[in-house]
PDB file of N, CA and C in Angstrom:
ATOM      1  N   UNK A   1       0.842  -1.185   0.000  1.00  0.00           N
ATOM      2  CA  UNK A   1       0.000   0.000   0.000  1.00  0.00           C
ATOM      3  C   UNK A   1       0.886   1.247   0.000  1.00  0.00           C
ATOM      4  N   UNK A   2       0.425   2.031  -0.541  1.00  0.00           N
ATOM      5  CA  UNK A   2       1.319   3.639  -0.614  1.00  0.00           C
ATOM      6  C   UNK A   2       1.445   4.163   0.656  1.00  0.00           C
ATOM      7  N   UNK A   3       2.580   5.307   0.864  1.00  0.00           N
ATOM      8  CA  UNK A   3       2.244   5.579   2.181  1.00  0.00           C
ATOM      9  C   UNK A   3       1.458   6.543   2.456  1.00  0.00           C
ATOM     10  N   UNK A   4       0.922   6.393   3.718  1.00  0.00           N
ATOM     11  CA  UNK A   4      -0.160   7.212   4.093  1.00  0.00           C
ATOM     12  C   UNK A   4      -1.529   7.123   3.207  1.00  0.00           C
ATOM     13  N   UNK A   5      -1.540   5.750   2.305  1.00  0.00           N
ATOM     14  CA  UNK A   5      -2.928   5.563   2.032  1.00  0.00           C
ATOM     15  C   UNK A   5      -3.086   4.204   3.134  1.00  0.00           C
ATOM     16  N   UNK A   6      -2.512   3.615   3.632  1.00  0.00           N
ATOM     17  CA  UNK A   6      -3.439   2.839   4.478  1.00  0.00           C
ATOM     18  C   UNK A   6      -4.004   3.595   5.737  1.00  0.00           C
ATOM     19  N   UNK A   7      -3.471   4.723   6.437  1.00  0.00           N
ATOM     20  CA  UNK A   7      -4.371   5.610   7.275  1.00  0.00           C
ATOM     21  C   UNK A   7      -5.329   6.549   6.416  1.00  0.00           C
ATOM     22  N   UNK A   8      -5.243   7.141   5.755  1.00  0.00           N
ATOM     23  CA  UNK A   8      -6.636   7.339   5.116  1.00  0.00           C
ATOM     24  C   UNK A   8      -7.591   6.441   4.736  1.00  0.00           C
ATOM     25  N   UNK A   9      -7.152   5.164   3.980  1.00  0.00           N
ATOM     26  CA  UNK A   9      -7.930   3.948   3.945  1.00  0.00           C
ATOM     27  C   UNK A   9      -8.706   3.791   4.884  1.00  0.00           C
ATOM     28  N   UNK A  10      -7.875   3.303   6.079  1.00  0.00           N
ATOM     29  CA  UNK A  10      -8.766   3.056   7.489  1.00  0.00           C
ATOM     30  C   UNK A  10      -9.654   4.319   7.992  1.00  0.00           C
ATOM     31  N   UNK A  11      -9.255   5.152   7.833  1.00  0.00           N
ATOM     32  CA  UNK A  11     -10.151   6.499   7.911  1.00  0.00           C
ATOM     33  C   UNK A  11     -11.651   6.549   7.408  1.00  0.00           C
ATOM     34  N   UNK A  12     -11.463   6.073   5.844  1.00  0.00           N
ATOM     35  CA  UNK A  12     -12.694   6.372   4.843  1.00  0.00           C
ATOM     36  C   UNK A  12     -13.373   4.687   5.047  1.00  0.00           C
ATOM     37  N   UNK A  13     -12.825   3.743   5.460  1.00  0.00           N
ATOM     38  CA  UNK A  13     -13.424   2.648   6.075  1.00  0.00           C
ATOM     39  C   UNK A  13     -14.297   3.083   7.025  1.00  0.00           C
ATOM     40  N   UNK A  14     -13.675   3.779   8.054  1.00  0.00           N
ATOM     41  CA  UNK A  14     -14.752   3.287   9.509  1.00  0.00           C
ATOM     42  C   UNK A  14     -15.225   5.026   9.531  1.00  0.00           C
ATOM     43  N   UNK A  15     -15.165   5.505   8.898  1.00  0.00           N
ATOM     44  CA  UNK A  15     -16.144   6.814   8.541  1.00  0.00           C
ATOM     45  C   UNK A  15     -17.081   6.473   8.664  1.00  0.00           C
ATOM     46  N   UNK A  16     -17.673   5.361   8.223  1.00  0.00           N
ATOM     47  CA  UNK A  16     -19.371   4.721   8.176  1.00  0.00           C
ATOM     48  C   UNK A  16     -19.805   4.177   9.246  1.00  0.00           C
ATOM     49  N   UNK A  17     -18.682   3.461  10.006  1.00  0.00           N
ATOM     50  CA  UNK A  17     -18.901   2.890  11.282  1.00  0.00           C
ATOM     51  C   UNK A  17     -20.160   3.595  12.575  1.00  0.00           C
ATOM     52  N   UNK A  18     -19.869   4.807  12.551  1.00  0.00           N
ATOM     53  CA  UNK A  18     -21.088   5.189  13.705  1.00  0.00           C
ATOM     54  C   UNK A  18     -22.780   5.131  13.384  1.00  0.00           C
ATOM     55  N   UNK A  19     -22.609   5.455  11.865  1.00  0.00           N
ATOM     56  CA  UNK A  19     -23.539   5.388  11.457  1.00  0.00           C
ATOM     57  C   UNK A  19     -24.373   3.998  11.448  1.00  0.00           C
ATOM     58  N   UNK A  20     -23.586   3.521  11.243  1.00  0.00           N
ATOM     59  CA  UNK A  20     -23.643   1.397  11.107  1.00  0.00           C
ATOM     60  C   UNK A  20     -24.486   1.106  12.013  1.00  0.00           C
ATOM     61  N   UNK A  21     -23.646   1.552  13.301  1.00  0.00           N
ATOM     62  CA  UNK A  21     -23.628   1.118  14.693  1.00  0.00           C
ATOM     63  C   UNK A  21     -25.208   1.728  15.083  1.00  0.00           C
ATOM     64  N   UNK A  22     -25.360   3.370  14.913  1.00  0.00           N
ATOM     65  CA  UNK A  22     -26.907   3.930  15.524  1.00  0.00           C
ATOM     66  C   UNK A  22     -27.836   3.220  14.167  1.00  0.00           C
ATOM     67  N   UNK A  23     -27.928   2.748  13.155  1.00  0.00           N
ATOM     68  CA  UNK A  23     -28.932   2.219  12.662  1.00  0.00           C
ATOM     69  C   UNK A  23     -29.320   0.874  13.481  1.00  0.00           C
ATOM     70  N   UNK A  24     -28.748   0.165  13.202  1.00  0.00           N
ATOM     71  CA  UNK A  24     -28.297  -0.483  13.975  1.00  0.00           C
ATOM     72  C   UNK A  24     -28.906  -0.739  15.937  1.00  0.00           C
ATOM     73  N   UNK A  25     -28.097   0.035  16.575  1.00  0.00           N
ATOM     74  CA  UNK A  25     -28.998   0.171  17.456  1.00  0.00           C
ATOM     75  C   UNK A  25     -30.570   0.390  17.608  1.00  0.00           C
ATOM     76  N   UNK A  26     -30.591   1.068  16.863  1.00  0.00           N
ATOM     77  CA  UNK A  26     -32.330   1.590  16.542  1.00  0.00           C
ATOM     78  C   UNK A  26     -33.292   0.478  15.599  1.00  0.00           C
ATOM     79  N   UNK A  27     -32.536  -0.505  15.597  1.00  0.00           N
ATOM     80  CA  UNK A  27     -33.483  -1.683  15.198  1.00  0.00           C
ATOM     81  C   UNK A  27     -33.637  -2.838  16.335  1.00  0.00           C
ATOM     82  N   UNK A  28     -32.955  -2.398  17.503  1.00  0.00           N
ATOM     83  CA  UNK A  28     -33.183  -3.484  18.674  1.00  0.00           C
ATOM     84  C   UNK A  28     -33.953  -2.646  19.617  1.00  0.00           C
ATOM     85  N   UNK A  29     -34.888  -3.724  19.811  1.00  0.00           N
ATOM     86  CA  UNK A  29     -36.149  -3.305  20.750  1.00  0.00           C
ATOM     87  C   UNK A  29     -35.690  -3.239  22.121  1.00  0.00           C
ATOM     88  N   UNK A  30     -34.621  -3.577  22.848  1.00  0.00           N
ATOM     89  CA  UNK A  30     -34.650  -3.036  24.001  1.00  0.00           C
ATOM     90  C   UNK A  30     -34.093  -1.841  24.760  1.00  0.00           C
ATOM     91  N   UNK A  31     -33.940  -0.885  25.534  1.00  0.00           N
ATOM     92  CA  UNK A  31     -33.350   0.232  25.597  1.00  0.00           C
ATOM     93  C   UNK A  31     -31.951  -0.067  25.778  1.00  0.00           C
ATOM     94  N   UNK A  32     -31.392  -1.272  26.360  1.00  0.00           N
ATOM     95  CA  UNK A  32     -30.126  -1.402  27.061  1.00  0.00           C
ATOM     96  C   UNK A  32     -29.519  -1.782  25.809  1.00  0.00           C
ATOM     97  N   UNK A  33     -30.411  -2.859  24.572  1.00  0.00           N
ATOM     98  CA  UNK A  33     -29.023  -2.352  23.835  1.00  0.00           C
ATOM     99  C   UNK A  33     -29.537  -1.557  22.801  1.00  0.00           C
ATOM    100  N   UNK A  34     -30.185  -0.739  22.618  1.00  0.00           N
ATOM    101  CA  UNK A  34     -30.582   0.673  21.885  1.00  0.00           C
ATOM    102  C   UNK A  34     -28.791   1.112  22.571  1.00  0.00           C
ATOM    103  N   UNK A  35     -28.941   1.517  23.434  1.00  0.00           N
ATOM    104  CA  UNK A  35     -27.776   2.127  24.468  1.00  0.00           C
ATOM    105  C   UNK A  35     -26.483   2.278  24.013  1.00  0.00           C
ATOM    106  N   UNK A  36     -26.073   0.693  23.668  1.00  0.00           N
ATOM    107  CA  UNK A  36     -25.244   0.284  23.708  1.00  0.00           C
ATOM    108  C   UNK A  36     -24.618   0.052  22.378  1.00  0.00           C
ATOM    109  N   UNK A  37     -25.724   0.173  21.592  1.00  0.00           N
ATOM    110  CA  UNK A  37     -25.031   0.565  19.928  1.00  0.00           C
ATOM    111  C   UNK A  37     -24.818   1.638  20.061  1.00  0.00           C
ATOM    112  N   UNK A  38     -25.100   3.006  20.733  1.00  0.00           N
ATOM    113  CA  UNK A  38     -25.076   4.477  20.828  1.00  0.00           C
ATOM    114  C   UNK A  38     -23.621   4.500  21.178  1.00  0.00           C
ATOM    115  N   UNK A  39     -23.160   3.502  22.730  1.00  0.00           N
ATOM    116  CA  UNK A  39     -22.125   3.703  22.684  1.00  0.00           C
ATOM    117  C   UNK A  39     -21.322   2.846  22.133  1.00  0.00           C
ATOM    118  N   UNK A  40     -21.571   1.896  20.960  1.00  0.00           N
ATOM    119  CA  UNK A  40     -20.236   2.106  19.941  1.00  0.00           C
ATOM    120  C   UNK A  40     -20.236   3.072  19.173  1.00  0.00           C
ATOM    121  N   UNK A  41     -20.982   3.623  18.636  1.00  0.00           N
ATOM    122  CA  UNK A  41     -20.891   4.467  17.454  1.00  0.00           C
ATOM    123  C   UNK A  41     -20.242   5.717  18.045  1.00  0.00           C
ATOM    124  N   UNK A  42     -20.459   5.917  19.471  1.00  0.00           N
ATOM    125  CA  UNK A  42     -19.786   7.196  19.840  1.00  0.00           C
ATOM    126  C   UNK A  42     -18.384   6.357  20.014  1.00  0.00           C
ATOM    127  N   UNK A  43     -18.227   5.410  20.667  1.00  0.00           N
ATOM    128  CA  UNK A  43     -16.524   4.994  20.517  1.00  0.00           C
ATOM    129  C   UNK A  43     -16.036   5.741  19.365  1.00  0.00           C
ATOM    130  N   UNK A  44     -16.729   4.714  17.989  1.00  0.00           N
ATOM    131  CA  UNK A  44     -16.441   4.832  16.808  1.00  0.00           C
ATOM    132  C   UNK A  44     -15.957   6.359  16.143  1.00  0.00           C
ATOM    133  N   UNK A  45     -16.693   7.563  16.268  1.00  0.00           N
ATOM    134  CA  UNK A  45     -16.789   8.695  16.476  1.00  0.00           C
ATOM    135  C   UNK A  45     -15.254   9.472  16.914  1.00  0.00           C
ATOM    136  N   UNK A  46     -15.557   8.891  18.165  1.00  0.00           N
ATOM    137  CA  UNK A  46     -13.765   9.293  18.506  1.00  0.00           C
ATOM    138  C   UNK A  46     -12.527   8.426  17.844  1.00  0.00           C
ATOM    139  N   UNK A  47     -12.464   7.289  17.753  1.00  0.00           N
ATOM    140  CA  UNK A  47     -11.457   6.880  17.019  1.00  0.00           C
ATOM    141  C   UNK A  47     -11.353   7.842  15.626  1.00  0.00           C
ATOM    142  N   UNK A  48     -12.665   8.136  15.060  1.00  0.00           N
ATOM    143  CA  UNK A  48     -12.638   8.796  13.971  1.00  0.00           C
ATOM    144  C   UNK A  48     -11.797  10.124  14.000  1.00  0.00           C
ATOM    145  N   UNK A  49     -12.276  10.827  14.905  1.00  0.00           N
ATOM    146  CA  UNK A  49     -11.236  12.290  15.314  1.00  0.00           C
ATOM    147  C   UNK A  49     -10.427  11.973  15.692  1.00  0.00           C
ATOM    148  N   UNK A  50      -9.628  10.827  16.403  1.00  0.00           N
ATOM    149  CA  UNK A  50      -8.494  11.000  16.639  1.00  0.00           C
ATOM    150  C   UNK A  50      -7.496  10.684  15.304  1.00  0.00           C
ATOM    151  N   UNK A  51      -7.792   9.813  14.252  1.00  0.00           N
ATOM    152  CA  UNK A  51      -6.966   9.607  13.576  1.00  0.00           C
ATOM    153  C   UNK A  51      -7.135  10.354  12.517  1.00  0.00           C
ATOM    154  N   UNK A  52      -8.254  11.470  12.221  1.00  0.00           N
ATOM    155  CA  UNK A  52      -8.046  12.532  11.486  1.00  0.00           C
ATOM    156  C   UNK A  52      -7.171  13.781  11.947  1.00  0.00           C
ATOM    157  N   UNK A  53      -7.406  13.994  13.227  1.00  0.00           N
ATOM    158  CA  UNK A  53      -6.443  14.876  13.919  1.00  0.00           C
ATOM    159  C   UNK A  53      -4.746  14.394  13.578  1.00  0.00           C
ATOM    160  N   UNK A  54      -4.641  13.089  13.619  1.00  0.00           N
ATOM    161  CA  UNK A  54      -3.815  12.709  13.873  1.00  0.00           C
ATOM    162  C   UNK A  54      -2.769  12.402  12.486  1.00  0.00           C
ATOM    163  N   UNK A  55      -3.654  12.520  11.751  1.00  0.00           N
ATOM    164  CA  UNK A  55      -3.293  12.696  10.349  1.00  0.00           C
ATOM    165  C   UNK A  55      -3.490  14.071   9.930  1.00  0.00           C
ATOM    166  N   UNK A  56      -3.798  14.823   9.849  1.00  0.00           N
ATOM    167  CA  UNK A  56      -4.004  16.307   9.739  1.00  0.00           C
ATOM    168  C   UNK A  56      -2.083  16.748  10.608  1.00  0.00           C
ATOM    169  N   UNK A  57      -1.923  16.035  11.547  1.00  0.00           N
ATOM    170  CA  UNK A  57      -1.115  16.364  12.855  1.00  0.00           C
ATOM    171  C   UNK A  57       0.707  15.393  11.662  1.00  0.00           C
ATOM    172  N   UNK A  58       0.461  15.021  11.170  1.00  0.00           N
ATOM    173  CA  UNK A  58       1.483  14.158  10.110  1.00  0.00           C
ATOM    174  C   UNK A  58       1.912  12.948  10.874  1.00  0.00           C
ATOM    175  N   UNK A  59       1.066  12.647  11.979  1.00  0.00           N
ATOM    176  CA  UNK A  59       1.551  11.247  12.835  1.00  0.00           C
ATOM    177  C   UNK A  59       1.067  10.278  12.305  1.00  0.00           C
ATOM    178  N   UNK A  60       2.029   9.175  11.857  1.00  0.00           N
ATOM    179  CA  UNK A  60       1.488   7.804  11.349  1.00  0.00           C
ATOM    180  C   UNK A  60       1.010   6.891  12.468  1.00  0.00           C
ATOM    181  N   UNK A  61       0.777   6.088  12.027  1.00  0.00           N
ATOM    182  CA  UNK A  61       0.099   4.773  13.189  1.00  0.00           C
ATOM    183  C   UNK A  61       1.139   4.280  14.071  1.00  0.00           C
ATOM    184  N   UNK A  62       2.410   4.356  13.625  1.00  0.00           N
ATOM    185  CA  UNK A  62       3.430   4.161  14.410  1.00  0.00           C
ATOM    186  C   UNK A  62       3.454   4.759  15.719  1.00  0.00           C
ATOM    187  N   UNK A  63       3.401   6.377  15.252  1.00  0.00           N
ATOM    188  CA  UNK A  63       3.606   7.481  16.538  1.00  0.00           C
ATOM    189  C   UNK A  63       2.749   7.654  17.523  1.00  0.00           C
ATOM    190  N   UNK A  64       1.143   7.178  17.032  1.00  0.00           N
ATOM    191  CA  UNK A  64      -0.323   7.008  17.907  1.00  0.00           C
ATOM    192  C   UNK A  64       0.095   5.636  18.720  1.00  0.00           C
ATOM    193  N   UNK A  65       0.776   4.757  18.495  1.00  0.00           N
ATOM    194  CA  UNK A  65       0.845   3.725  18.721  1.00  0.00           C
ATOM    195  C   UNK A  65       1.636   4.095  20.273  1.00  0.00           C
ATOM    196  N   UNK A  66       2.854   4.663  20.172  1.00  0.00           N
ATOM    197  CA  UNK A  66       3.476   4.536  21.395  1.00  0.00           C
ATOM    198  C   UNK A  66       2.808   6.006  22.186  1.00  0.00           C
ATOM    199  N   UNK A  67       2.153   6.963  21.290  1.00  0.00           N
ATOM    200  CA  UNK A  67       2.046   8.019  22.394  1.00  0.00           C
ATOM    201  C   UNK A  67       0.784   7.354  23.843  1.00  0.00           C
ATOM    202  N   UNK A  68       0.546   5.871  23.253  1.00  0.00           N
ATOM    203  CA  UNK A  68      -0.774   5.313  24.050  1.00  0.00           C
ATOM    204  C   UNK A  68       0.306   4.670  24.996  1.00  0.00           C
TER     205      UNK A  68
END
């Protein structure tokens, strides 16, 4: 893969992810896991800003990797 297309890759991959996740939730009838798809998609959400920040920021997956 080129560089810096597999972090945009993964970027424009799970871009869709929250969305996934609240449809998703909103097709299960109970509130707890209504809930609980809400909170993946908000996980999802933040992973999303962080690795746009983080790419915007010129840090590869390497550098996110140890700043954790």
């Amino acid at each position: 893969m080129a560089k810096g297309g597999g972090t945009q890759g993964t970027i424009h991959a799970r871009g869709h992810l929250h969305r996934f996740n609240i449809a998703e939730g909103n097709s299960r009838r109970s509130e707890k896991d209504k809930h609980r798809f809400m909170e993946f998609a908000l996980g999802s959400a933040f992973e999303l800003e962080t690795q746009t920040l983080a790419l915007q920021r010129g840090v590869g997956a390497e550098e996110q990797v140890k700043a954790c």
